[in-house]
PDB file of N, CA and C in Angstrom:
ATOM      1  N   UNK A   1     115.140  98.942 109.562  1.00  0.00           N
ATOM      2  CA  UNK A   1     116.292  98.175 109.834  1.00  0.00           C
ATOM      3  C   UNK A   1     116.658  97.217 108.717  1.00  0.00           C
ATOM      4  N   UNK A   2     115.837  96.161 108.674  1.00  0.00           N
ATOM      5  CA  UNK A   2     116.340  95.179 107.525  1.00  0.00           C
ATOM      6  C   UNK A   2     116.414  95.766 106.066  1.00  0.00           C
ATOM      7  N   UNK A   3     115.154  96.565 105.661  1.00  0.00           N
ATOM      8  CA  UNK A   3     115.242  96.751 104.430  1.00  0.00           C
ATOM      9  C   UNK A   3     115.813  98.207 104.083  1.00  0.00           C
ATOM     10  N   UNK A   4     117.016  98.685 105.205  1.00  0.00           N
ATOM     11  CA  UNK A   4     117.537  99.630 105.208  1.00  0.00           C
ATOM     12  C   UNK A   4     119.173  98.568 104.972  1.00  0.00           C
ATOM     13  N   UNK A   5     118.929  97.628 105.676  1.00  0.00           N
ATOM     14  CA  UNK A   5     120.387  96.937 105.481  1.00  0.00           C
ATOM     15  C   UNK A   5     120.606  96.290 103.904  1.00  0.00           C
ATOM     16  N   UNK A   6     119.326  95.896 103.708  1.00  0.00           N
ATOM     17  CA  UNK A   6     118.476  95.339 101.736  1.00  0.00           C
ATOM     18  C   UNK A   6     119.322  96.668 101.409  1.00  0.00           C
ATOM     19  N   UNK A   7     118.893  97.832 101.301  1.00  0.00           N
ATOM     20  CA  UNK A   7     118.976  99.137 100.105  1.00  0.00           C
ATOM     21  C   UNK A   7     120.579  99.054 100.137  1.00  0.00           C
ATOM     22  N   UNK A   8     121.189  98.970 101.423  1.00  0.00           N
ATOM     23  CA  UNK A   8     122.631  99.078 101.418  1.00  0.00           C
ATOM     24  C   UNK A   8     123.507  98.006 100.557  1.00  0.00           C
ATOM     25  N   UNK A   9     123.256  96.981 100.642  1.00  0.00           N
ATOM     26  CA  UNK A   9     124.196  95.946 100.351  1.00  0.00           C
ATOM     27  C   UNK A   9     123.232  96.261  98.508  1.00  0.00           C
ATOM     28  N   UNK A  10     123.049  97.208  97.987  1.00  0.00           N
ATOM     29  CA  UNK A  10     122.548  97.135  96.556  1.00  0.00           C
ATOM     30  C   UNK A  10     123.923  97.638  96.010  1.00  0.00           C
ATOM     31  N   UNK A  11     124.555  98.431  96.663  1.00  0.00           N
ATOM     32  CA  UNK A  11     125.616  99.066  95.691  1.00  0.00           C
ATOM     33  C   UNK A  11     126.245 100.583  96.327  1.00  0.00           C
ATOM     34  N   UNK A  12     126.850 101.004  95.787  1.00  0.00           N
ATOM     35  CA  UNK A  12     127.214 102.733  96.249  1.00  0.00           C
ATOM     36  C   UNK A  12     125.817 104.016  96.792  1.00  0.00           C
ATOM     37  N   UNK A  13     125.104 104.022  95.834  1.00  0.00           N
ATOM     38  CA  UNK A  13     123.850 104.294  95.744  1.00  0.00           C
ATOM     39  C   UNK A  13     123.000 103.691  96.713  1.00  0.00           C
ATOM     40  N   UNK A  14     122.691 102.764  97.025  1.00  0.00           N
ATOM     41  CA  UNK A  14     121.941 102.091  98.082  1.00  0.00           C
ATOM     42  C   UNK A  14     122.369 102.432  99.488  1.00  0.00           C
ATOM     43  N   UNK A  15     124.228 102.241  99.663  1.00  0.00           N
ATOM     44  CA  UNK A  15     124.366 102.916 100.975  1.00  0.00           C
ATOM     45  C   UNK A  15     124.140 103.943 101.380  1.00  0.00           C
ATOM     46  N   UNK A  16     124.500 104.781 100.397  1.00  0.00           N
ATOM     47  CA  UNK A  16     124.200 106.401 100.499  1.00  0.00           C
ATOM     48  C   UNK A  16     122.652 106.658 101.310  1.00  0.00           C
ATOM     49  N   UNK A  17     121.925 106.053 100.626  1.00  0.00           N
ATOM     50  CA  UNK A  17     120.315 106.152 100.756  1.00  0.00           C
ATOM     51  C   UNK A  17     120.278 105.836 101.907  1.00  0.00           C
ATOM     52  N   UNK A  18     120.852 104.358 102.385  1.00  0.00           N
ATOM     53  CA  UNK A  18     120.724 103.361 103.854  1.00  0.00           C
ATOM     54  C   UNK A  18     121.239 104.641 105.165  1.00  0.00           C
ATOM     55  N   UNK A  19     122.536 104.772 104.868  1.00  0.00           N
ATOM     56  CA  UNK A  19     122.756 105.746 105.576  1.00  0.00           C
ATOM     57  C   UNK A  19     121.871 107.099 106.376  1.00  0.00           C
ATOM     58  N   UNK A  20     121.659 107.887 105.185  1.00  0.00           N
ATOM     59  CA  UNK A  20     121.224 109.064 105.557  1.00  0.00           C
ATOM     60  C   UNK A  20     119.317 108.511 106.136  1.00  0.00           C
ATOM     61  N   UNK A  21     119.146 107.542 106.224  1.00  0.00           N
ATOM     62  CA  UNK A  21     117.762 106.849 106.322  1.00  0.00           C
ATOM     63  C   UNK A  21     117.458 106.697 107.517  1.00  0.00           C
ATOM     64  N   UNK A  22     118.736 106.389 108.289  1.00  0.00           N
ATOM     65  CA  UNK A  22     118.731 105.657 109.666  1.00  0.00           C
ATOM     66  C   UNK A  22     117.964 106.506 110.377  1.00  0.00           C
ATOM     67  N   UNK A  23     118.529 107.444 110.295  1.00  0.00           N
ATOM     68  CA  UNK A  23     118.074 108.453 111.255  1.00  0.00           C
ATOM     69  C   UNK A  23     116.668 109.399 111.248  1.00  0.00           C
ATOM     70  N   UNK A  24     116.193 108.943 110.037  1.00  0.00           N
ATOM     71  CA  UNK A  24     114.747 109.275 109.910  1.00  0.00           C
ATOM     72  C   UNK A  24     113.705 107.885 110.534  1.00  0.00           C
ATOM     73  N   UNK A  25     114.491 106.698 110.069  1.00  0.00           N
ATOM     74  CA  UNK A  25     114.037 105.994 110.878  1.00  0.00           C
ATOM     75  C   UNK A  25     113.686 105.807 112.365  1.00  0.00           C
ATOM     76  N   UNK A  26     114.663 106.132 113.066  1.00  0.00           N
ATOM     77  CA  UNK A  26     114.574 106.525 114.425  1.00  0.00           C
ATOM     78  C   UNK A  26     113.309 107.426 114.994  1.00  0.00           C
ATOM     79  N   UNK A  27     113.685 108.237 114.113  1.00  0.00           N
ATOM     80  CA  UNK A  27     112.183 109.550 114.493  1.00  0.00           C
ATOM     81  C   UNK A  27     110.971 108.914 114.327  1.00  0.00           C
ATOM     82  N   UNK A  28     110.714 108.000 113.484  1.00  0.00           N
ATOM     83  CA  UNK A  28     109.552 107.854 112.964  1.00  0.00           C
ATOM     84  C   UNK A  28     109.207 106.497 114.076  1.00  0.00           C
ATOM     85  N   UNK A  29     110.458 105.536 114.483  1.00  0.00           N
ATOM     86  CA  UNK A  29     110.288 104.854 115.630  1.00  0.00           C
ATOM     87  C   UNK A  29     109.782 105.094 117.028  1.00  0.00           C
ATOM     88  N   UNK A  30     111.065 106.028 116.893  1.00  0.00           N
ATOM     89  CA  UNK A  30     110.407 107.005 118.783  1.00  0.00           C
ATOM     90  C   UNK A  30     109.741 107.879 118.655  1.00  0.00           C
ATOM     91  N   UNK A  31     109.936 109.211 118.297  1.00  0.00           N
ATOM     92  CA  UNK A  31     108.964 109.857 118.072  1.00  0.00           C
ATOM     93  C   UNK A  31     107.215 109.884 117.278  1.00  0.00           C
ATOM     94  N   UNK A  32     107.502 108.999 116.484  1.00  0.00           N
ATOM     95  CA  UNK A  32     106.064 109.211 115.829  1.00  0.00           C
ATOM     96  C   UNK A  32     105.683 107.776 116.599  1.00  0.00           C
ATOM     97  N   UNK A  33     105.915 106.929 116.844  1.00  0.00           N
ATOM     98  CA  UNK A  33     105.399 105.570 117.581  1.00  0.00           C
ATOM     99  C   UNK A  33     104.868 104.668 116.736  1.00  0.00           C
ATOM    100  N   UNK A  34     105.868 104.909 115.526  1.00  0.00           N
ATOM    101  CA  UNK A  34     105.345 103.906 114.206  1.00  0.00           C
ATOM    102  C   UNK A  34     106.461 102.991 114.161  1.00  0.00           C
ATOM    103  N   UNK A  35     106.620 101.778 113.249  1.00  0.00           N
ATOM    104  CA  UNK A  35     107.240 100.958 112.922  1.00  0.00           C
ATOM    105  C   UNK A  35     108.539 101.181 111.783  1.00  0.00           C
ATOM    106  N   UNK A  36     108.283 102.013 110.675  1.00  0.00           N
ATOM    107  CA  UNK A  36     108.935 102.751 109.565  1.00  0.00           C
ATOM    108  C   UNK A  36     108.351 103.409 109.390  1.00  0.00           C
ATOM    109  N   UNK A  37     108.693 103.924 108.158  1.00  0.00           N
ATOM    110  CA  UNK A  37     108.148 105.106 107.226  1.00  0.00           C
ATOM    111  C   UNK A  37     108.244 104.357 105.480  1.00  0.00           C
ATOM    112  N   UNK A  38     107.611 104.817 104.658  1.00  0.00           N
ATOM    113  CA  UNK A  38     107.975 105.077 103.458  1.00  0.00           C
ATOM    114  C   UNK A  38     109.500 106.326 102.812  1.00  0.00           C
ATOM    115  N   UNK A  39     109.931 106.250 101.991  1.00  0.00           N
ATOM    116  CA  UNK A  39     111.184 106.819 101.879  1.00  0.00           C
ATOM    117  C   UNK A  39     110.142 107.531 100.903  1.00  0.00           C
ATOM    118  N   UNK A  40     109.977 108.476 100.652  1.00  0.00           N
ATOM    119  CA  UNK A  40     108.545 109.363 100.023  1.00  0.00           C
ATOM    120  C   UNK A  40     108.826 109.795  98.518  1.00  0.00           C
ATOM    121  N   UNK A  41     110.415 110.177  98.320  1.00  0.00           N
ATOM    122  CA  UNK A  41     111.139 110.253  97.087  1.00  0.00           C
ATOM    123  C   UNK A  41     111.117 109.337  96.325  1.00  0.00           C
ATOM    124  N   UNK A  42     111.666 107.898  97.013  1.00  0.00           N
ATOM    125  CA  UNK A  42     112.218 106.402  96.217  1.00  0.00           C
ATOM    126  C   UNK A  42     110.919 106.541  95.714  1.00  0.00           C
ATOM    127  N   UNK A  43     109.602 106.370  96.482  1.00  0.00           N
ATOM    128  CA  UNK A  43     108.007 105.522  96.140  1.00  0.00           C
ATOM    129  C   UNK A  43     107.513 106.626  95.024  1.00  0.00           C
ATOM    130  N   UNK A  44     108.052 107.327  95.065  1.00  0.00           N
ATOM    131  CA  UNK A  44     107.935 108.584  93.785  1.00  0.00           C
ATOM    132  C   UNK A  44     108.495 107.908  92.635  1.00  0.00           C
ATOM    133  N   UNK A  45     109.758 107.631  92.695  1.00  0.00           N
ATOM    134  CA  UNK A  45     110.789 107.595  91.457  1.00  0.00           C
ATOM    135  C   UNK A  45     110.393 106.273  91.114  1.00  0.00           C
ATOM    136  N   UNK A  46     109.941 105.244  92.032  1.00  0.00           N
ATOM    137  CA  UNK A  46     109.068 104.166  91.734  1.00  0.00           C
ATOM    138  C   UNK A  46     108.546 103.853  90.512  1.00  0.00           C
ATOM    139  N   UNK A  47     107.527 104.603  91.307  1.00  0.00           N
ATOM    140  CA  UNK A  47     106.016 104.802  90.588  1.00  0.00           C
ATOM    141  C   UNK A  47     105.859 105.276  89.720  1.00  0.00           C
ATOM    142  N   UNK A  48     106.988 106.622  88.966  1.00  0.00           N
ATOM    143  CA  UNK A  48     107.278 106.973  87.486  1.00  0.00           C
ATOM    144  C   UNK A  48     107.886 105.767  86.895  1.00  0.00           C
ATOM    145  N   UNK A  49     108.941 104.918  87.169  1.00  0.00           N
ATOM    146  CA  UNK A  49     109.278 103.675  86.827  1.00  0.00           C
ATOM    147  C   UNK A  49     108.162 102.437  86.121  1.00  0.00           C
ATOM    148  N   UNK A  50     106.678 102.400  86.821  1.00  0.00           N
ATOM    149  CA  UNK A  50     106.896 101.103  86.901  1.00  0.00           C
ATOM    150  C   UNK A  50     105.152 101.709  87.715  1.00  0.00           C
ATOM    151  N   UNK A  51     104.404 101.820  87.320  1.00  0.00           N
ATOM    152  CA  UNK A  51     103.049 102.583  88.048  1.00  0.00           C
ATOM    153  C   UNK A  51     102.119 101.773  88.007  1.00  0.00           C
ATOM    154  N   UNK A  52     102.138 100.329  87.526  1.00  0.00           N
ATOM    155  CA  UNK A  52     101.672  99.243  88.000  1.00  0.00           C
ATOM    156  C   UNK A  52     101.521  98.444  89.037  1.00  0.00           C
ATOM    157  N   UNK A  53     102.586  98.736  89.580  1.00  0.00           N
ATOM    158  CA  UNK A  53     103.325  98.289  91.356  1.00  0.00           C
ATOM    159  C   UNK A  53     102.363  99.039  92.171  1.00  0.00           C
ATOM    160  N   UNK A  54     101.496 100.183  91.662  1.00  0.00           N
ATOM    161  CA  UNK A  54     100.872 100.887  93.059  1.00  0.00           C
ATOM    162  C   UNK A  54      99.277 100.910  92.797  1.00  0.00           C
ATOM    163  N   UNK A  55      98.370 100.761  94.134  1.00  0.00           N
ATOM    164  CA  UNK A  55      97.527 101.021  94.235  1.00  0.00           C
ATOM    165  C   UNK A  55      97.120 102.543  94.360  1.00  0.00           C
ATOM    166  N   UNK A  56      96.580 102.974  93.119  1.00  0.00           N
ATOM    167  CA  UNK A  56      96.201 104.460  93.560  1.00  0.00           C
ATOM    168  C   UNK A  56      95.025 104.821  92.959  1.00  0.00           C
ATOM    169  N   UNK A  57      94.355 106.068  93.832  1.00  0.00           N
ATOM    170  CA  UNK A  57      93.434 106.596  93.100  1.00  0.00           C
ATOM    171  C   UNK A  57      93.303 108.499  93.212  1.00  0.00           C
ATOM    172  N   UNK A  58      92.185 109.149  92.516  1.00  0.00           N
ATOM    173  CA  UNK A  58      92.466 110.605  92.394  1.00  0.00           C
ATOM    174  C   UNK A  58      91.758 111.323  93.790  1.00  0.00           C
ATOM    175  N   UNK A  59      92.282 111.795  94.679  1.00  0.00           N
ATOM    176  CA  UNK A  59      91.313 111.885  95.721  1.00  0.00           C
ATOM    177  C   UNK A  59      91.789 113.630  96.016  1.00  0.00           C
ATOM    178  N   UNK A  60      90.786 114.404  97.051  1.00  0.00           N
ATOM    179  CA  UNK A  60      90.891 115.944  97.317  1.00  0.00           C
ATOM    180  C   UNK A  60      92.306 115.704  97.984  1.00  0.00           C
ATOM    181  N   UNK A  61      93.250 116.599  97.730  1.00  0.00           N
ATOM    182  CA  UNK A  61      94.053 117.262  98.987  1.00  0.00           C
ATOM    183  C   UNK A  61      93.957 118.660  99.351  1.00  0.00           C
ATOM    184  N   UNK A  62      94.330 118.729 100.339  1.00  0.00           N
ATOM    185  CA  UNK A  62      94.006 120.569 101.191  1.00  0.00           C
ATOM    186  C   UNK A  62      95.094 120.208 102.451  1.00  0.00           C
ATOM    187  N   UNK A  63      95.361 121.246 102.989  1.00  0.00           N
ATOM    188  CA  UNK A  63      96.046 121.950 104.146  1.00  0.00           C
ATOM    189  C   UNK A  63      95.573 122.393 105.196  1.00  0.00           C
ATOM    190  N   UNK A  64      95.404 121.850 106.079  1.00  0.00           N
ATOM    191  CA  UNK A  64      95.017 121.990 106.899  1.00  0.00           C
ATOM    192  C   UNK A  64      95.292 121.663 108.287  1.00  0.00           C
ATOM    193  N   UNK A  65      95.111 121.712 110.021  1.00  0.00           N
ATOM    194  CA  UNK A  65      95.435 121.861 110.887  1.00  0.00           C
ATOM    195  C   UNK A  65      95.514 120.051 110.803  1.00  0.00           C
ATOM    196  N   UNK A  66      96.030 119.084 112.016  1.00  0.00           N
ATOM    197  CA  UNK A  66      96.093 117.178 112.006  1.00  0.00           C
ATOM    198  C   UNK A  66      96.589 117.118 113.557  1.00  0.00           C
ATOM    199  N   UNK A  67      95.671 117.537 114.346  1.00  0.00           N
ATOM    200  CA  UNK A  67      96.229 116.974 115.575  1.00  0.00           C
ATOM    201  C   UNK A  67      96.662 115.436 115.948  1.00  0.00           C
ATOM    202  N   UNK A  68      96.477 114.651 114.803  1.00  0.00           N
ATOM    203  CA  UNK A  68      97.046 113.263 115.248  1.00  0.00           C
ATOM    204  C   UNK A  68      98.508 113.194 115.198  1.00  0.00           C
ATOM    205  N   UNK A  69      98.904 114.473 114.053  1.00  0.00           N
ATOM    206  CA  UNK A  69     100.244 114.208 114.322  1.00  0.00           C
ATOM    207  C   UNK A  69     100.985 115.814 115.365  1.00  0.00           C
ATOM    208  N   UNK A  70     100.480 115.337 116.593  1.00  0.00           N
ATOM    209  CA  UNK A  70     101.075 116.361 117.700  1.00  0.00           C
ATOM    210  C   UNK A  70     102.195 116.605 117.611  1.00  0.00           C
ATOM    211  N   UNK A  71     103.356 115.703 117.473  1.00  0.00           N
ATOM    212  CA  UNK A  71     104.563 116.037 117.792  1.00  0.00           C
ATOM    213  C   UNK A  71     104.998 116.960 116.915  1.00  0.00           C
ATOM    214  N   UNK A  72     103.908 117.513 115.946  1.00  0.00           N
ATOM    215  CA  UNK A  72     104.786 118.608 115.059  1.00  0.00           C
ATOM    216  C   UNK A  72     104.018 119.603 115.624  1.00  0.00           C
ATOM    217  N   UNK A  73     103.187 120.023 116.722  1.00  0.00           N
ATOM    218  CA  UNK A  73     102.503 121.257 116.915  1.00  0.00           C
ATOM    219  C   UNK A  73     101.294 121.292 116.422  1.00  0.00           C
ATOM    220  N   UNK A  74     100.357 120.097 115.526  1.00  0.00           N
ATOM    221  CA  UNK A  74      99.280 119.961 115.599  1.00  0.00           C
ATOM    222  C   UNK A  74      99.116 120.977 114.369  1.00  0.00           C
ATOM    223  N   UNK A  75     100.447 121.682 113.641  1.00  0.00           N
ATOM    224  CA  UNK A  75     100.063 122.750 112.729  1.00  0.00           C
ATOM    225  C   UNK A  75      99.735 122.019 111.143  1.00  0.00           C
ATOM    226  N   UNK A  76      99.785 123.084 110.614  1.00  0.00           N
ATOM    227  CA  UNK A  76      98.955 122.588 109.189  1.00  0.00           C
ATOM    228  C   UNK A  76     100.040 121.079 108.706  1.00  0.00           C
ATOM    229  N   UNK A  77      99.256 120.279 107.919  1.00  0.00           N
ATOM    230  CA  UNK A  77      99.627 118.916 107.195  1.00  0.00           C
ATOM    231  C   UNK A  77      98.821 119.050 105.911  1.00  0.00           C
ATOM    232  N   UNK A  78      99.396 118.370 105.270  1.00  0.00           N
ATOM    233  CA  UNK A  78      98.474 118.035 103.653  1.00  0.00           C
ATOM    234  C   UNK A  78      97.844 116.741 104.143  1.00  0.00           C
ATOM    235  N   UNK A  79      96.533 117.182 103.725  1.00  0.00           N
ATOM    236  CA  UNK A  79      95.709 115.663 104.230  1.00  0.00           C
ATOM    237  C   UNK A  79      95.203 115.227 102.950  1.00  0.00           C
ATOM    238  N   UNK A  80      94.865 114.120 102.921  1.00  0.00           N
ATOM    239  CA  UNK A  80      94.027 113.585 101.475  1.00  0.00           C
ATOM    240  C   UNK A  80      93.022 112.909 101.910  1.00  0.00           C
ATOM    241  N   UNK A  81      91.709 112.583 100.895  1.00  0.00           N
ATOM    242  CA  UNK A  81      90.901 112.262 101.458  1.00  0.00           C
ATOM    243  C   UNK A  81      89.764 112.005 100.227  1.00  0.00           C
ATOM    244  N   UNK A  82      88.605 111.082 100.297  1.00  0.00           N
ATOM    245  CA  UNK A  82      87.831 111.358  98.804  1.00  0.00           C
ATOM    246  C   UNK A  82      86.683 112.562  99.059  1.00  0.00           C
ATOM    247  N   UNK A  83      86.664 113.134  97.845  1.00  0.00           N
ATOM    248  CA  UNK A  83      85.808 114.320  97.901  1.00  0.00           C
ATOM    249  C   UNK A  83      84.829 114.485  98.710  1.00  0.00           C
ATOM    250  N   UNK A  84      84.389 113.562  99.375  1.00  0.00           N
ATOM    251  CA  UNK A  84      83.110 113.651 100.177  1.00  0.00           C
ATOM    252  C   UNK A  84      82.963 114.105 101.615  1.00  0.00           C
ATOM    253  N   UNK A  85      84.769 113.461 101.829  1.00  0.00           N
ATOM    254  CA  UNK A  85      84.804 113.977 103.369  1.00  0.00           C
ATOM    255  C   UNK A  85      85.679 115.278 103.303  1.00  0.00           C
ATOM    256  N   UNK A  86      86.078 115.984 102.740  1.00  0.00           N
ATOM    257  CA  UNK A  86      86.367 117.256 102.777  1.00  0.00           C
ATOM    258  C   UNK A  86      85.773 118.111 104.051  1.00  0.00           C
ATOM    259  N   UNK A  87      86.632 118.688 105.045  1.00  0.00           N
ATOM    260  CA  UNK A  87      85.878 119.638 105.747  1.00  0.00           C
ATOM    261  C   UNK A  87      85.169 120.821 104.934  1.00  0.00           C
ATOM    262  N   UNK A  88      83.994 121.119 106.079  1.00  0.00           N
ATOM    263  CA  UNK A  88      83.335 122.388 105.433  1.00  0.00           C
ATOM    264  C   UNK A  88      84.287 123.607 104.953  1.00  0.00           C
ATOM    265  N   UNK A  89      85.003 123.820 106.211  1.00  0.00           N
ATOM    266  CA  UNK A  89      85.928 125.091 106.229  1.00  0.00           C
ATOM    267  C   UNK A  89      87.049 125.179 105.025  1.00  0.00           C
ATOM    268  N   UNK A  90      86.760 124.114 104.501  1.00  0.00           N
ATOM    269  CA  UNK A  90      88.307 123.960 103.507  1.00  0.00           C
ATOM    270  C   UNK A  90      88.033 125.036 102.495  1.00  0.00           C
ATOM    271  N   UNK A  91      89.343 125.722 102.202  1.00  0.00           N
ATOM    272  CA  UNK A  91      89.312 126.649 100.848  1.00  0.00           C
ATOM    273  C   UNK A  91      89.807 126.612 100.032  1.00  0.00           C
ATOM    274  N   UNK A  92      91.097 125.521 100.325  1.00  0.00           N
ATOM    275  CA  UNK A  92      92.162 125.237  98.967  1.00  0.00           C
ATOM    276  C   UNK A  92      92.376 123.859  99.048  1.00  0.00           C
ATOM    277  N   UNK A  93      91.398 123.413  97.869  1.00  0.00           N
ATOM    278  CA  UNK A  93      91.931 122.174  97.498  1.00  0.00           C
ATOM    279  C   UNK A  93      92.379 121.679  96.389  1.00  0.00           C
ATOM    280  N   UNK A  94      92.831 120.548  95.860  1.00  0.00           N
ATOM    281  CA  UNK A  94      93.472 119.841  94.579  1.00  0.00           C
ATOM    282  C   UNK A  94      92.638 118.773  94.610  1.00  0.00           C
ATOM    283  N   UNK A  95      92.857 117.864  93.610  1.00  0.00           N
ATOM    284  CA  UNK A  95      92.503 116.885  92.994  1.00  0.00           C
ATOM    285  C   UNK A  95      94.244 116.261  93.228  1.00  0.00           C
ATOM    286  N   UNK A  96      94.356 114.833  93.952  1.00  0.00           N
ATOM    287  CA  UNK A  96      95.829 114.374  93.594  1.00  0.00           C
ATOM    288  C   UNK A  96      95.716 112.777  93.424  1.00  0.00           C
ATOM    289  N   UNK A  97      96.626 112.239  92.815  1.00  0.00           N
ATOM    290  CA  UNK A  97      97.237 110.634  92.710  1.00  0.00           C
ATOM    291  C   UNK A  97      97.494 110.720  93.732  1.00  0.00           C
ATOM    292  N   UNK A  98      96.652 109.846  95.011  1.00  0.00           N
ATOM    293  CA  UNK A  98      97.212 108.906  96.064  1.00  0.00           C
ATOM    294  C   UNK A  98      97.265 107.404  96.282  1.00  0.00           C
ATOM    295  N   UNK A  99      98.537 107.135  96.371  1.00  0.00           N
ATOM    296  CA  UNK A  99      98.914 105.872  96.268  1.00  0.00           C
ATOM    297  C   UNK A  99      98.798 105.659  97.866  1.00  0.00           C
ATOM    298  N   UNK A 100      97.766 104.135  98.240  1.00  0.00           N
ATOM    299  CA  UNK A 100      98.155 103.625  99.492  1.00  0.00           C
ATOM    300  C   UNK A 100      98.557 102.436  99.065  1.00  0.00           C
ATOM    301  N   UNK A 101      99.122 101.585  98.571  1.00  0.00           N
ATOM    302  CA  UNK A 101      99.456 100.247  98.711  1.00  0.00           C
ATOM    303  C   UNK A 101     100.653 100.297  97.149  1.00  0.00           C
ATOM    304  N   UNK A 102     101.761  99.579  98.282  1.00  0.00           N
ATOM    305  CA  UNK A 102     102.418  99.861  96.461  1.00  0.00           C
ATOM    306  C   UNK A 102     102.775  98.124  96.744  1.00  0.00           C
ATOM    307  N   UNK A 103     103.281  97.746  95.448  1.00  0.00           N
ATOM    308  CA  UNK A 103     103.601  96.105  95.350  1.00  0.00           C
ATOM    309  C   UNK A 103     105.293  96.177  95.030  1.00  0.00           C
ATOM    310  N   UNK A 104     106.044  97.149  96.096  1.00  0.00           N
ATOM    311  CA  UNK A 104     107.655  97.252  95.348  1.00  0.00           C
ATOM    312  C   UNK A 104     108.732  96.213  96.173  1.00  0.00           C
ATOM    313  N   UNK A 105     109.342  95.720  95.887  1.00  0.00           N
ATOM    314  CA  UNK A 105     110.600  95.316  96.744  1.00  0.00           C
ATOM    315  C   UNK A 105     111.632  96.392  96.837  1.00  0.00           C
ATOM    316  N   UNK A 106     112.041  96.603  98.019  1.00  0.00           N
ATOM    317  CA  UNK A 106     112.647  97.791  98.136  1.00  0.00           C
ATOM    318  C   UNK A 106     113.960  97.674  97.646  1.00  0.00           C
ATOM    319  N   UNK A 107     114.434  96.455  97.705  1.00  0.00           N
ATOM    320  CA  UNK A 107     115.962  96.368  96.432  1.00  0.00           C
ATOM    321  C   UNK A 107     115.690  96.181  95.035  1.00  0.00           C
ATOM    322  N   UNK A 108     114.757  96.541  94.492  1.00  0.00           N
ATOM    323  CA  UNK A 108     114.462  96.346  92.751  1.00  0.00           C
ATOM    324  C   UNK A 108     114.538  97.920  92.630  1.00  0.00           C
ATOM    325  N   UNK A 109     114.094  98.694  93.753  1.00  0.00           N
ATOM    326  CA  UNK A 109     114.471 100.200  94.082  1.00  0.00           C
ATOM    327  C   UNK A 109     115.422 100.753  92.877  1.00  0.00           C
ATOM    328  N   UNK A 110     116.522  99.772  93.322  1.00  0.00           N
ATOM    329  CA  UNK A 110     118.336 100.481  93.055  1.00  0.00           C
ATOM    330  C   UNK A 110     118.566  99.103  91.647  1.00  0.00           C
ATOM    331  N   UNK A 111     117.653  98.420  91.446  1.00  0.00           N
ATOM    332  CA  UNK A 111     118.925  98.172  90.283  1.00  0.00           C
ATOM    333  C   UNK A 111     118.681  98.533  88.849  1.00  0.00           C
TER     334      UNK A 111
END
């Protein structure tokens, strides 16, 4: 909400974003029973920007089944995780940059 109303009042570009946002917002309100989301693109285009702003480190990813997130059918998700807890069964994994903590203001986003 607020920092969807922040991205808007940035400019042409910001509404655009605010806009088409709302409504992912919603899902992620009612349906997932979270508070927001991350905008997964912006924290991308970020973080090529400016990769100081984020806490990250190199951890396994793989594909695999996530019943926590039911409302999609419990079917495969990309999970990440550090090498250690890897399931046994896993067969395809990566090495990836995961960022959990970034330090961005979401209107420095757009200017």
């Amino acid at each position: 909400g607020n920092d969807l109303n922040q991205i808007a009042g940035t400019g042409s570009a910001g509404r655009w974003v605010a806009e088409r946002s709302r409504s992912w917002l919603d899902f992620w309100r009612s349906d997932v029973g979270v508070a927001g989301f991350y905008p997964f693109d912006l924290m991308a285009a970020a973080y090529l920007r400016d990769p100081d702003n984020f806490r990250c480190a190199r951890v396994a990813a793989w594909v695999a089944s996530d019943m926590r997130f039911g409302f999609f059918g419990g079917g495969p998700a990309l999970l990440v995780a550090e090498a250690q807890a890897l399931p046994a069964s896993s067969t395809a994994t990566a090495q990836v940059l995961y960022c959990d903590v970034a330090d961005v203001q979401v209107g420095e986003l757009f200017r």
